[in-house]
N, C-alpha and C. Protein backbone atom coordinates (compact mmCIF):
# COMPACT_ATOMS: atom_id res chain seq x y z
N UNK A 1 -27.80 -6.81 -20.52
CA UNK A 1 -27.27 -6.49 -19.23
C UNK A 1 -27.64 -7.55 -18.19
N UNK A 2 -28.99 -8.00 -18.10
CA UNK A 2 -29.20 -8.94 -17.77
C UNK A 2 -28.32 -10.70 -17.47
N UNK A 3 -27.87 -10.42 -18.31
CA UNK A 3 -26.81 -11.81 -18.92
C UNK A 3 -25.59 -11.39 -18.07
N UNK A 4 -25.03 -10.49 -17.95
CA UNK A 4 -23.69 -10.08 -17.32
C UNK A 4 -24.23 -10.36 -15.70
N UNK A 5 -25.33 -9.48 -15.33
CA UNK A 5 -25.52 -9.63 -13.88
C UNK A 5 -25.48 -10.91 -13.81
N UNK A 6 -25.96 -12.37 -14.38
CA UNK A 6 -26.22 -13.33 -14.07
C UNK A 6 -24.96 -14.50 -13.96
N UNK A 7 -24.27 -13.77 -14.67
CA UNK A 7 -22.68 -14.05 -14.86
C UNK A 7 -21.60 -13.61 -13.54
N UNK A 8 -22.33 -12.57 -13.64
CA UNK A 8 -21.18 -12.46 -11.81
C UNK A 8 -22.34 -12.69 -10.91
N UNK A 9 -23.55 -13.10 -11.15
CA UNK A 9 -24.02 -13.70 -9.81
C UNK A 9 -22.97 -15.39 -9.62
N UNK A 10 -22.70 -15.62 -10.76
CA UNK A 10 -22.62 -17.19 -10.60
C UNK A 10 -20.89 -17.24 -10.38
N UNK A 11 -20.46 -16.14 -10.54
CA UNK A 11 -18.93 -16.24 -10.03
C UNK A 11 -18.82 -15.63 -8.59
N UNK A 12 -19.84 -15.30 -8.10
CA UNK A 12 -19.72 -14.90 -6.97
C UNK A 12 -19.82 -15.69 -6.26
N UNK A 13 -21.15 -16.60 -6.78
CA UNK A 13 -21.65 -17.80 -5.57
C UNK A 13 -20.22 -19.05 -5.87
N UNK A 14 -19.56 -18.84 -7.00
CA UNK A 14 -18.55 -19.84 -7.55
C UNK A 14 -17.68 -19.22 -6.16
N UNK A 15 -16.94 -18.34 -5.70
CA UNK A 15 -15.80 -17.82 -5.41
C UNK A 15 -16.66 -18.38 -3.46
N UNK A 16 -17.93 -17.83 -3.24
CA UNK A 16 -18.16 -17.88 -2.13
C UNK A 16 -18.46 -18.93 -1.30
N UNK A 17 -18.46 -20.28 -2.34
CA UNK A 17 -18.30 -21.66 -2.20
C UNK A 17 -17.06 -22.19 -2.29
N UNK A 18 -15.87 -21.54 -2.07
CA UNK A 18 -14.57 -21.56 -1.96
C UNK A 18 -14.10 -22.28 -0.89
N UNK A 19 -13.64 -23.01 -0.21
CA UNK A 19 -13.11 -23.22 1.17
C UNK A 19 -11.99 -21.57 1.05
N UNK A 20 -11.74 -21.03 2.19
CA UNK A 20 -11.07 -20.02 2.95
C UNK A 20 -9.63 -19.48 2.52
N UNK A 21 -8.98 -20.76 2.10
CA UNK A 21 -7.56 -20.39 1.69
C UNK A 21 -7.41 -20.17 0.03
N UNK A 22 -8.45 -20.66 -1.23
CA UNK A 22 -8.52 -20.52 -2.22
C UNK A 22 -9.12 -18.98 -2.00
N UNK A 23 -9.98 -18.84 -2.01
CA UNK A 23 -10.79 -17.63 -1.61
C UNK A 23 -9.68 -16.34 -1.59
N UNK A 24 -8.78 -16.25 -0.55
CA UNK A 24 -7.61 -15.96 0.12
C UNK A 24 -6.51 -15.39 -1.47
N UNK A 25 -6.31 -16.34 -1.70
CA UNK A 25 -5.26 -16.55 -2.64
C UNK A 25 -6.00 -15.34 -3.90
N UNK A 26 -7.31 -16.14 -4.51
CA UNK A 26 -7.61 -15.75 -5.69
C UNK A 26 -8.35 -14.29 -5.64
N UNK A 27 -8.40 -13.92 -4.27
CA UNK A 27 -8.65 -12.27 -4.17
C UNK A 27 -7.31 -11.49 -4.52
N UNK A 28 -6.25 -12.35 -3.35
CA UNK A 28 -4.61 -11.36 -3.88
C UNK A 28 -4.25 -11.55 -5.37
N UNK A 29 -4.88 -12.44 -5.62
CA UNK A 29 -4.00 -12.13 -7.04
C UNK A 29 -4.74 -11.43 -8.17
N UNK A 30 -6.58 -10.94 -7.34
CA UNK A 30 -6.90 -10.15 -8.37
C UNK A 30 -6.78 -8.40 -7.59
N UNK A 31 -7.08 -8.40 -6.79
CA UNK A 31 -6.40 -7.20 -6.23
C UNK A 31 -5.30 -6.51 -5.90
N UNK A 32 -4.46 -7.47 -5.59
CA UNK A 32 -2.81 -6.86 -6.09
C UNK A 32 -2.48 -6.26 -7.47
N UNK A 33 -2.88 -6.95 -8.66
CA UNK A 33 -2.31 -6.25 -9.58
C UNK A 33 -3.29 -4.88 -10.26
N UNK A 34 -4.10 -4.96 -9.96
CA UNK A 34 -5.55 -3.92 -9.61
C UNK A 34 -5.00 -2.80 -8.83
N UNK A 35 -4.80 -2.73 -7.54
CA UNK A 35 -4.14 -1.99 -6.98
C UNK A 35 -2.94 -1.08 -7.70
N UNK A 36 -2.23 -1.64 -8.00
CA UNK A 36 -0.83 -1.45 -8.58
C UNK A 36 -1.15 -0.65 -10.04
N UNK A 37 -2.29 -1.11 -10.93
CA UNK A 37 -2.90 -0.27 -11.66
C UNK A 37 -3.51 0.79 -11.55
N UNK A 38 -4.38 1.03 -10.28
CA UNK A 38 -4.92 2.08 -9.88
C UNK A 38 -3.80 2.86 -9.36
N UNK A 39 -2.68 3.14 -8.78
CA UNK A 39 -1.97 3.31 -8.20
C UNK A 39 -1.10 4.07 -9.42
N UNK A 40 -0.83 3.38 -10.52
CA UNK A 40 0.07 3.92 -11.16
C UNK A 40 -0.73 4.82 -11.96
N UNK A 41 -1.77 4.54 -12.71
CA UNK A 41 -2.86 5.33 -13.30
C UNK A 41 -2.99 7.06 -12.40
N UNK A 42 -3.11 6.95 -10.89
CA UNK A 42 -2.97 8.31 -9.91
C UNK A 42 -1.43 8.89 -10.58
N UNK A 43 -0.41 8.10 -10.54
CA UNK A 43 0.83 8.65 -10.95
C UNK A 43 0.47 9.42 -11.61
N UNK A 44 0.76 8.96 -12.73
CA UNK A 44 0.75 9.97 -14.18
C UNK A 44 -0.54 10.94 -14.13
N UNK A 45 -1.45 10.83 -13.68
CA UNK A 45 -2.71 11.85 -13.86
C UNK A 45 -2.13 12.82 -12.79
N UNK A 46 -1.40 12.44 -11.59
CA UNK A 46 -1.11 13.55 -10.41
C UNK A 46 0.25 14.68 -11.26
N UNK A 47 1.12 13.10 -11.95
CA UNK A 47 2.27 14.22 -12.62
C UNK A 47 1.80 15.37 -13.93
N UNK A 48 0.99 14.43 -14.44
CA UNK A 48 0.22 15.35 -16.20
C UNK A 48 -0.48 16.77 -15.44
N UNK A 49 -0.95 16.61 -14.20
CA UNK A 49 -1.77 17.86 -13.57
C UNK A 49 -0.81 19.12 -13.20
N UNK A 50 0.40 18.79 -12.73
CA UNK A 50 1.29 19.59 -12.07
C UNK A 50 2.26 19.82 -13.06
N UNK A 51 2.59 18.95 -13.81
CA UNK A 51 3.09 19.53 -15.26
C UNK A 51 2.19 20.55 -16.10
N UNK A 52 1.13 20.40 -15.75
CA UNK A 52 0.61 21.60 -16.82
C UNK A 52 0.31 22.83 -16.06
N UNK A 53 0.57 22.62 -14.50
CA UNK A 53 0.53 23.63 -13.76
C UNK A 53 1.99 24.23 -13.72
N UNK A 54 3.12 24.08 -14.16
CA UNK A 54 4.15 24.46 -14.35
C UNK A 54 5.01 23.95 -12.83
N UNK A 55 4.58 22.73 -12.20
CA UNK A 55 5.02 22.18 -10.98
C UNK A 55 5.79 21.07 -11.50
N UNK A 56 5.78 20.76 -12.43
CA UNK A 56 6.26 19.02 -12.60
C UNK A 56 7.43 18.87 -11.97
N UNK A 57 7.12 17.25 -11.71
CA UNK A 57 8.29 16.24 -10.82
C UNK A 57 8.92 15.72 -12.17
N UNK A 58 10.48 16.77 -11.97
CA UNK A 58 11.04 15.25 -12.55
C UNK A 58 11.94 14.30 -12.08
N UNK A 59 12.38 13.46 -12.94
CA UNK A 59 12.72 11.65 -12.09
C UNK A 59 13.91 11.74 -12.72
């Protein structure tokens, strides 16, 4: 475990030695599609809940 912490210490200090506009960029493109995963993941767990409650949405 040790080894991992030491691994995102060094991508952290990698990312935070960034000039501003890389920095910028390489957050949206890991949080956009992150988002969009979390997001769709709520979908289906909100529809699987209300479907088994005899509520389901359908499309």
């Amino acid at each position: 475990m040790a080894s991992v912490g030491e691994w995102w210490d060094s991508v952290e200090l990698w990312i935070a030695g960034l000039p501003f506009i890389p920095q910028f960029v390489l957050v949206l493109a890991v949080l956009i599609p992150v988002g969009f995963g979390i997001a769709w993941l709520l979908d289906v767990l909100v529809n699987a809940v209300l479907a088994a409650l005899g509520r389901g949405f359908e499309r």
